[in-house]
N, C-alpha and C. Protein backbone atom coordinates (compact mmCIF):
# COMPACT_ATOMS: atom_id res chain seq x y z
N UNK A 1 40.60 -16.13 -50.55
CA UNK A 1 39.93 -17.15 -49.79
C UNK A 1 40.06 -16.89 -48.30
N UNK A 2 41.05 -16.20 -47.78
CA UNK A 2 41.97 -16.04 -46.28
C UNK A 2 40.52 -15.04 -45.80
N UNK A 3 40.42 -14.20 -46.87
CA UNK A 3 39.31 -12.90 -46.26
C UNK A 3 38.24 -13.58 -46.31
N UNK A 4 37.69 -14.09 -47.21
CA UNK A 4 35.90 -14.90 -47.02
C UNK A 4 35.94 -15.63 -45.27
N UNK A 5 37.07 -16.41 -45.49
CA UNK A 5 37.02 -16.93 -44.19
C UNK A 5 37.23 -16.33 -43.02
N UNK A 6 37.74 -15.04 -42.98
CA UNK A 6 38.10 -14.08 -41.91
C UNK A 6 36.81 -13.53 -41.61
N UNK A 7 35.98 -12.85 -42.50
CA UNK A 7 34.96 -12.03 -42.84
C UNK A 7 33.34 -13.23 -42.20
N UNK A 8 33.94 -14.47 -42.27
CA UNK A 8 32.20 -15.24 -42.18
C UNK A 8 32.74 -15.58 -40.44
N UNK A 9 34.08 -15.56 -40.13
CA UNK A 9 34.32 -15.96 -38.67
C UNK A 9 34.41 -14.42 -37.85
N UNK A 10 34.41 -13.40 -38.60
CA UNK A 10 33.85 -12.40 -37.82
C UNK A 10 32.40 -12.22 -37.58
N UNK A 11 31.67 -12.29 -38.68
CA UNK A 11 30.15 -12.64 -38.81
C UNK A 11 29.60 -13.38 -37.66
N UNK A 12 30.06 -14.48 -37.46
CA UNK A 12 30.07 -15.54 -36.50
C UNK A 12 29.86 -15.03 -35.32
N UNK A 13 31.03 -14.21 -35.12
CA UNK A 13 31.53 -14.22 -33.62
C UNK A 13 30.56 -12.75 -33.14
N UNK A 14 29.96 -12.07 -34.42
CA UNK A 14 29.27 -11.43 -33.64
C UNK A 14 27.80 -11.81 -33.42
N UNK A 15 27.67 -12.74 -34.22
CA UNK A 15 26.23 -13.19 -34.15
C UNK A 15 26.13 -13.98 -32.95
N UNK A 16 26.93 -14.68 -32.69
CA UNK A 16 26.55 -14.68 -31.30
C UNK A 16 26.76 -14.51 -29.79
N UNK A 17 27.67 -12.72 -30.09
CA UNK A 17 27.75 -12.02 -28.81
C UNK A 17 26.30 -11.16 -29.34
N UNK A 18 25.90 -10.79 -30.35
CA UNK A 18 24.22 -9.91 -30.36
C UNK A 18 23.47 -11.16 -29.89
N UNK A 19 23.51 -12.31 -30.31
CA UNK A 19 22.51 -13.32 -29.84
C UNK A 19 22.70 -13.87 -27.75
N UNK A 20 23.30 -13.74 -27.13
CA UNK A 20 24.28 -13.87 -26.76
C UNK A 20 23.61 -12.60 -25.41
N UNK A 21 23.96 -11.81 -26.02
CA UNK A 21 23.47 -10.20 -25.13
C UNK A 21 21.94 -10.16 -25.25
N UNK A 22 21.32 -10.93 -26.56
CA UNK A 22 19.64 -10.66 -26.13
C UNK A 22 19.57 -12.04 -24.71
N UNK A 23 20.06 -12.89 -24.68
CA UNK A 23 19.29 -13.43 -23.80
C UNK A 23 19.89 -13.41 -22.56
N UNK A 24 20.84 -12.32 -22.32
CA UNK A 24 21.11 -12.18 -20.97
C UNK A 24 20.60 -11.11 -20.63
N UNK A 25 19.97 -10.61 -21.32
CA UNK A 25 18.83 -8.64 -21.63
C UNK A 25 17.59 -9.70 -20.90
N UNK A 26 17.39 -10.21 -22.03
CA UNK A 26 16.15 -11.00 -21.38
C UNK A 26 15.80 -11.86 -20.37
N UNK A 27 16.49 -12.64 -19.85
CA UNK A 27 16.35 -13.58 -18.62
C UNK A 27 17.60 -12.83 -17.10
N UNK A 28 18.20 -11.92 -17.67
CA UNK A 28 18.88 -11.63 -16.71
C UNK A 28 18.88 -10.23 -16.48
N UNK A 29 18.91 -9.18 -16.83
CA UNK A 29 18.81 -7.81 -16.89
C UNK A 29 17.75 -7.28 -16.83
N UNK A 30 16.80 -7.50 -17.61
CA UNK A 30 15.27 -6.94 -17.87
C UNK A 30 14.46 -7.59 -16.55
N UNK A 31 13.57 -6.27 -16.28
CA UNK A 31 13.27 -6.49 -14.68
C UNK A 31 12.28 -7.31 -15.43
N UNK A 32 11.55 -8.30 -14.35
CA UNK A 32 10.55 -9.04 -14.76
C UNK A 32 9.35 -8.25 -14.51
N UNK A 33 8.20 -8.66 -15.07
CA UNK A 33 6.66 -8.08 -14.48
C UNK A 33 6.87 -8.50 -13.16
N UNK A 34 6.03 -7.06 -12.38
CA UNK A 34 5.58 -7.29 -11.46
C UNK A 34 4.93 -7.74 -11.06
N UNK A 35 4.00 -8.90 -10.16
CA UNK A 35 2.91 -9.45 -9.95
C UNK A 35 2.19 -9.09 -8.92
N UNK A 36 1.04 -8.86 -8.56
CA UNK A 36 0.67 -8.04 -7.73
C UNK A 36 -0.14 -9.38 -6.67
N UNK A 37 0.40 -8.53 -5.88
CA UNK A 37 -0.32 -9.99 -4.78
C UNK A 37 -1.77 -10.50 -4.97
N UNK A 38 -1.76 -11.58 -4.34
CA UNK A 38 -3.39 -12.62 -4.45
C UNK A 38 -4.10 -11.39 -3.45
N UNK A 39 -4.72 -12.27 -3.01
CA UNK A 39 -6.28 -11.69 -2.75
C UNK A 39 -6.27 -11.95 -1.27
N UNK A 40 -5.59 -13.29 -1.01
CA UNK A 40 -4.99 -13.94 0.20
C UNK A 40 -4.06 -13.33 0.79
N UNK A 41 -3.24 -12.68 0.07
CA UNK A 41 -1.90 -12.38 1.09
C UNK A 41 -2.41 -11.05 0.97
N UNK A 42 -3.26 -10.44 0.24
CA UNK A 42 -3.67 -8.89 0.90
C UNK A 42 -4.36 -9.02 2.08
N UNK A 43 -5.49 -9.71 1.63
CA UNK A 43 -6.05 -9.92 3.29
C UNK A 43 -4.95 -10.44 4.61
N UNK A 44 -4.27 -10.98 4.35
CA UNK A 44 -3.84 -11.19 5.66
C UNK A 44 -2.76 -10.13 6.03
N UNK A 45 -2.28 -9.34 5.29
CA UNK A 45 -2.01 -7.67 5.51
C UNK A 45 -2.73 -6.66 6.08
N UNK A 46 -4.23 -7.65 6.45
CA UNK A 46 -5.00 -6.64 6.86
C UNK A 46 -5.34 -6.06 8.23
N UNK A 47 -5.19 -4.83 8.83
CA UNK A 47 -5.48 -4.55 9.83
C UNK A 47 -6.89 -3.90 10.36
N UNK A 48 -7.40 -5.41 11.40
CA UNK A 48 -8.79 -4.55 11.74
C UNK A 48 -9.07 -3.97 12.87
N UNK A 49 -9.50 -2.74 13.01
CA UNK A 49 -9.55 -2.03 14.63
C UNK A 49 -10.98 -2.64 14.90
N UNK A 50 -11.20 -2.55 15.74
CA UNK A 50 -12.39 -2.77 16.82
C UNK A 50 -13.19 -1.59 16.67
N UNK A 51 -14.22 -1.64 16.54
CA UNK A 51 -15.13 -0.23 16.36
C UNK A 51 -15.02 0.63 17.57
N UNK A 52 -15.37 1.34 16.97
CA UNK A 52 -14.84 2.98 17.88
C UNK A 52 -15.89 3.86 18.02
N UNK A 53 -16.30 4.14 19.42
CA UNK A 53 -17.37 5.42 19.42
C UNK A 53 -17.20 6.48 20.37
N UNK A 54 -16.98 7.73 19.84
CA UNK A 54 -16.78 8.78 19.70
C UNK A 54 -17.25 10.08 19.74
N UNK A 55 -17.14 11.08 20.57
CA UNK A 55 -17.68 12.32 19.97
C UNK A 55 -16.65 13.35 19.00
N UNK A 56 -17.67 13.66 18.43
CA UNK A 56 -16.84 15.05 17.05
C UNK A 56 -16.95 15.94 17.64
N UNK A 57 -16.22 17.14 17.19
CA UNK A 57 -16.96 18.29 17.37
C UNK A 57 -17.91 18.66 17.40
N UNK A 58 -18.33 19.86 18.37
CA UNK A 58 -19.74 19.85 18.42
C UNK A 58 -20.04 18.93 19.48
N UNK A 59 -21.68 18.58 19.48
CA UNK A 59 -22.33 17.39 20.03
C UNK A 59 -22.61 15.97 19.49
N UNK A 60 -22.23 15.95 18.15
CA UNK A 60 -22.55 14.83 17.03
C UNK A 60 -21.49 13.62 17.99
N UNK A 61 -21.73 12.24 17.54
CA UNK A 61 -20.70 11.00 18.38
C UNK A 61 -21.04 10.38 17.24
N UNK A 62 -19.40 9.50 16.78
CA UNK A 62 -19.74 8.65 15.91
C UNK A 62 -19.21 7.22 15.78
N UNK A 63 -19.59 6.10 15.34
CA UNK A 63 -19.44 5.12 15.48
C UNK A 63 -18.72 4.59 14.47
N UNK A 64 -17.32 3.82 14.50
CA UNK A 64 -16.51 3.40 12.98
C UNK A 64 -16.21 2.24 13.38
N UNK A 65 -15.96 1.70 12.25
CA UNK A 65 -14.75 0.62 12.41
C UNK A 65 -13.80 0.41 11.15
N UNK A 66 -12.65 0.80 11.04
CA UNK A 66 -11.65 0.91 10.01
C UNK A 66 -11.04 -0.59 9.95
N UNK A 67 -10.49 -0.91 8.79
CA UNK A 67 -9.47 -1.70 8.13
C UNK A 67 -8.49 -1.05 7.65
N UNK A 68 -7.43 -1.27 8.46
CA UNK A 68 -5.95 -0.80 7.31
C UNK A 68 -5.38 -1.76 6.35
N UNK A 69 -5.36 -1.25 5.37
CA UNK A 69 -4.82 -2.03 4.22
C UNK A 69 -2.60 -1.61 4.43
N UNK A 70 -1.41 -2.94 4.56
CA UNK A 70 -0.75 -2.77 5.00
C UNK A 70 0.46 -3.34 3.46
N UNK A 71 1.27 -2.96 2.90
CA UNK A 71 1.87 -3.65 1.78
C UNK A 71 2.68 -5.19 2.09
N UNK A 72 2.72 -5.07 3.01
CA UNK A 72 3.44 -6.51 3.52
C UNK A 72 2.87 -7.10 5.02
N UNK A 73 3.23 -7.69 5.21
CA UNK A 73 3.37 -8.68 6.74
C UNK A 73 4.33 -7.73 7.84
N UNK A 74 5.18 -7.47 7.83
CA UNK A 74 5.94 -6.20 8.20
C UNK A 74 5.42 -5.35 9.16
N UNK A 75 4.19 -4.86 7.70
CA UNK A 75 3.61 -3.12 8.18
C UNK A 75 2.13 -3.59 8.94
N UNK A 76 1.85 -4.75 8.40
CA UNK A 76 0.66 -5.72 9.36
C UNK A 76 0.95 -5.67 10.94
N UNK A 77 2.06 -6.77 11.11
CA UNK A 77 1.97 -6.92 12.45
C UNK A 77 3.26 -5.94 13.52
N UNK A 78 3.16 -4.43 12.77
CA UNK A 78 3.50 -3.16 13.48
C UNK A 78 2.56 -2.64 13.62
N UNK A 79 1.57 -2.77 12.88
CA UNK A 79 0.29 -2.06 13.28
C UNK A 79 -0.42 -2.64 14.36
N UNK A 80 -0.42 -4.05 14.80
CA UNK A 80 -1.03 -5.12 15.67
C UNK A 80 -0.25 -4.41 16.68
N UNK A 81 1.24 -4.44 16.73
CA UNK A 81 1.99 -4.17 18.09
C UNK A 81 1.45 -2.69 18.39
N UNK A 82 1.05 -1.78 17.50
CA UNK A 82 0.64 -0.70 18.10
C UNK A 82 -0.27 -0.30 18.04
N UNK A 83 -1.48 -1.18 18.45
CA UNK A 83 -2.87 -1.54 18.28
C UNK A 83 -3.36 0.37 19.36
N UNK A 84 -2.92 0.16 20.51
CA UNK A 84 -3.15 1.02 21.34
C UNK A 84 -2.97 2.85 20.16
N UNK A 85 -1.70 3.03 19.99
CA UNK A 85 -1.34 4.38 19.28
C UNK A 85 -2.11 4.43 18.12
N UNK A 86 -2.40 3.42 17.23
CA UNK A 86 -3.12 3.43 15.76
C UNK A 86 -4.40 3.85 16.44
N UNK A 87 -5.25 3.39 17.61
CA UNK A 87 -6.49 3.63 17.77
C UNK A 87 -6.53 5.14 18.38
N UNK A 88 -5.42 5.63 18.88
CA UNK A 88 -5.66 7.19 19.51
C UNK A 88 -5.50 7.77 18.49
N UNK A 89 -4.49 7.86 17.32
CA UNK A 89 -4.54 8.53 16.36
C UNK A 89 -6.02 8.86 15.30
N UNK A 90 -6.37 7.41 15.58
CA UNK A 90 -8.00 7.51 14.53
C UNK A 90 -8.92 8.39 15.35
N UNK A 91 -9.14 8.24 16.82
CA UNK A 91 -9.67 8.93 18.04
C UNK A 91 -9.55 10.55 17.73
N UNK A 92 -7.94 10.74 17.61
CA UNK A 92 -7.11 12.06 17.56
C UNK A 92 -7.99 12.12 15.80
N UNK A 93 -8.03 11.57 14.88
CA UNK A 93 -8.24 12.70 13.78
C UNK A 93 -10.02 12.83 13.84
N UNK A 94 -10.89 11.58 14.42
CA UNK A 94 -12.03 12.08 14.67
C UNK A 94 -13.02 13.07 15.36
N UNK A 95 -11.94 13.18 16.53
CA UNK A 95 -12.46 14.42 17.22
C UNK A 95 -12.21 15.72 16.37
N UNK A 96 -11.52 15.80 15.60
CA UNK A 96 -11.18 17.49 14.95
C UNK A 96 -11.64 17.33 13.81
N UNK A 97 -13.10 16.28 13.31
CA UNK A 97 -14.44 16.53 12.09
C UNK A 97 -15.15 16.63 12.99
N UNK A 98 -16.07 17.31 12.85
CA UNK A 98 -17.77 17.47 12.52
C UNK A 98 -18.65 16.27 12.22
N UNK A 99 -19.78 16.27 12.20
CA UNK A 99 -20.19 15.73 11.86
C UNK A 99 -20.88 16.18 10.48
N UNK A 100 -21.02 17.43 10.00
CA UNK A 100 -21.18 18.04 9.01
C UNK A 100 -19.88 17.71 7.88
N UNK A 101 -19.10 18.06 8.15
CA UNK A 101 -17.79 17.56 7.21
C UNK A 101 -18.00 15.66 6.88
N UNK A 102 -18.53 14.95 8.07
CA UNK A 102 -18.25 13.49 7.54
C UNK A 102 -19.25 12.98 6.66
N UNK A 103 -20.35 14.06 6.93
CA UNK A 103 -21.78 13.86 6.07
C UNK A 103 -21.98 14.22 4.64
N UNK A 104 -21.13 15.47 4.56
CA UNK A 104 -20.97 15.77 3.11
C UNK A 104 -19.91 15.19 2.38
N UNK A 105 -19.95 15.21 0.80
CA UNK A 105 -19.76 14.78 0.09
C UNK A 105 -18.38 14.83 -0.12
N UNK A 106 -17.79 13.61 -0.12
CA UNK A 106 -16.24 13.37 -0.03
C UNK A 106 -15.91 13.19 1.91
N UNK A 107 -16.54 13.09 2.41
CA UNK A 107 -16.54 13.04 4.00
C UNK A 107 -15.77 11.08 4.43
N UNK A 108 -16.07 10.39 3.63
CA UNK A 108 -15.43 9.39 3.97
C UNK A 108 -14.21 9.39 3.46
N UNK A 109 -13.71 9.71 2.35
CA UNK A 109 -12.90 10.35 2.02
C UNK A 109 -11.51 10.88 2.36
N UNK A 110 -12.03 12.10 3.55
CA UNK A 110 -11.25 12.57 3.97
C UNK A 110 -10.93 12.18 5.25
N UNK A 111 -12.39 11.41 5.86
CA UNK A 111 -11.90 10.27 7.10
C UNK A 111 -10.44 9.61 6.77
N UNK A 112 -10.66 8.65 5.64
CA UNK A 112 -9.77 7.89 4.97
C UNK A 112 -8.46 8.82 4.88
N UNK A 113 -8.01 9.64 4.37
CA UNK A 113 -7.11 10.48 4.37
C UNK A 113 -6.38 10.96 5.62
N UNK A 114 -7.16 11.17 6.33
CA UNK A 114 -6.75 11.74 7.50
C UNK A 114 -6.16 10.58 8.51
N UNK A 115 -7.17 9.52 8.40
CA UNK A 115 -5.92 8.40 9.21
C UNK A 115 -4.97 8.11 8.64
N UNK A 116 -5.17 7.79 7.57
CA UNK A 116 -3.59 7.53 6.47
C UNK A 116 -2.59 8.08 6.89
N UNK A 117 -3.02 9.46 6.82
CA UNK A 117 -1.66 10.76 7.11
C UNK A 117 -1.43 10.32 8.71
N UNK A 118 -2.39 10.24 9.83
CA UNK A 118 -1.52 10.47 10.67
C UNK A 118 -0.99 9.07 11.04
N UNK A 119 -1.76 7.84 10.61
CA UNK A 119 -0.73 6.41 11.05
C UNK A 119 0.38 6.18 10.26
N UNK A 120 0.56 7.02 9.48
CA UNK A 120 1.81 6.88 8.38
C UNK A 120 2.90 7.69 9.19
N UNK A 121 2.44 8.86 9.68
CA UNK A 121 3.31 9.59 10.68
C UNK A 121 4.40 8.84 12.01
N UNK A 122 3.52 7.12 12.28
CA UNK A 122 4.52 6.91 13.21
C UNK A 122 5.19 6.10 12.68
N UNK A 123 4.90 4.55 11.77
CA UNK A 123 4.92 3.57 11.43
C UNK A 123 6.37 3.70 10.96
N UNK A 124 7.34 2.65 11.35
CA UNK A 124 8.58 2.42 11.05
C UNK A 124 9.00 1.72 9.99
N UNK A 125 8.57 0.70 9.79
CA UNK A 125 8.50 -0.57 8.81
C UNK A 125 7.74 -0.21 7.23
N UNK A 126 7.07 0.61 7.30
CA UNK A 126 6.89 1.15 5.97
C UNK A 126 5.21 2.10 6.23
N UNK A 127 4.41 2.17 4.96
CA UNK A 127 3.13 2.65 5.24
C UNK A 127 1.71 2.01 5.02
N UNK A 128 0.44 2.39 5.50
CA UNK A 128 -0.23 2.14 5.46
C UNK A 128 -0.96 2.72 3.62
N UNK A 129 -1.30 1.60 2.82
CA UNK A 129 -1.85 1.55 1.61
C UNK A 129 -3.01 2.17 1.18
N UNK A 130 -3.86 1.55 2.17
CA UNK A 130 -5.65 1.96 1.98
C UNK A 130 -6.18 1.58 3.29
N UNK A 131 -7.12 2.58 3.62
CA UNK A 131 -7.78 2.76 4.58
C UNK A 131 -9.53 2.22 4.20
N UNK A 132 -9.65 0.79 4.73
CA UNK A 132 -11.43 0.93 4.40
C UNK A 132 -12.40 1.32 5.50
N UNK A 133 -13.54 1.67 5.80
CA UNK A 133 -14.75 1.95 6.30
C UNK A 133 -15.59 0.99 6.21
N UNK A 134 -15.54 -0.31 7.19
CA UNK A 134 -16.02 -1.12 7.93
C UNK A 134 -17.82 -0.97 7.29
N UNK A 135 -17.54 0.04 8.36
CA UNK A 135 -19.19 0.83 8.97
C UNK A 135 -18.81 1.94 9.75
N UNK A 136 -19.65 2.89 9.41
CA UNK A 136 -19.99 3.90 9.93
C UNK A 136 -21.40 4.61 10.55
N UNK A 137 -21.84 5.42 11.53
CA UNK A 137 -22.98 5.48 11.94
C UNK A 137 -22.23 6.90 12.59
N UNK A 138 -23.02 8.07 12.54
CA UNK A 138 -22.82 9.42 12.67
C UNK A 138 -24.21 9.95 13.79
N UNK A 139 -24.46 10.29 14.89
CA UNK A 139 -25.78 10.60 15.02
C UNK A 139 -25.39 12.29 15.94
C-alpha cells in the first residue's frame, strides 16, 4: 500500500512540474509573435526630402524627390537633424548616374540602392529601411 501511495505522489509531483514548465515555456520563455507596426507609426518614421534638381553625368539634369523609410522614431528624427548631409549624399550618388543608367531597366532601383548604401554609411541610431521615389523627371 506504502508503494501505490509513493508511486501516485511521485506521479503527482511530476505532473505538475511538466504542467508547470509548459506554462512558463509558454507565457514566459517563448518569444511572442512579432507584430509589425501599423501603417501610422510607419508613416510617421517617414522621411521626406524636398525635391531635388540636378545634373548627371553627361548633360542629362534630373528632378527627384525621395522618402526614407526609417525603423523607428530614432532613425526618423536623425535623419531630420541631418536634413543638410542626407541631401548631399542623394546629390553625391546622383551625379555619378547617367541618365542612361536611370532610364533603363532596374534604374530606379539602383537609385534606391545607392542612397540606401550611402545614408546608411553615416546614420548612428540605426538604418534606413526603404527608400521610395516620390517622383521623378529625367530630361
Amino acid at each position: 500500500m506504502n508503494r501505490k501511495r509513493g508511486s501516485l505522489i511521485i506521479i503527482g509531483v511530476l505532473a505538475v512540474v511538466v504542467i508547470g514548465g509548459a506554462l512558463v515555456y509558454q507565457f514566459v520563455i517563448k518569444p511572442q509573435a512579432h507584430q509589425p507596426p501599423s501603417a501610422a507609426a510607419l508613416q510617421s518614421w517617414q522621411y521626406a526630402m524636398s525635391q531635388i534638381t540636378t545634373n548627371l553625368q553627361g548633360s542629362s539634369v534630373i528632378q527627384i524627390q525621395l522618402t526614407l523609410q526609417a525603423p523607428n522614431g530614432a532613425v526618423a528624427t536623425e535623419l531630420t537633424e541631418r536634413q543638410a548631409q542626407v541631401a548631399d549624399a542623394v546629390i553625391g550618388v546622383l551625379h555619378s548616374l547617367s541618365a542612361t543608367q536611370i532610364m533603363m531597366s532596374g534604374g530606379r532601383e539602383l537609385i534606391k540602392q545607392l542612397v540606401m548604401k550611402r545614408v546608411n554609411s553615416f546614420l548612428v541610431t540605426g538604418k534606413v529601411v526603404a527608400v521610395y521615389i516620390d517622383s521623378l523627371i529625367v530630361q
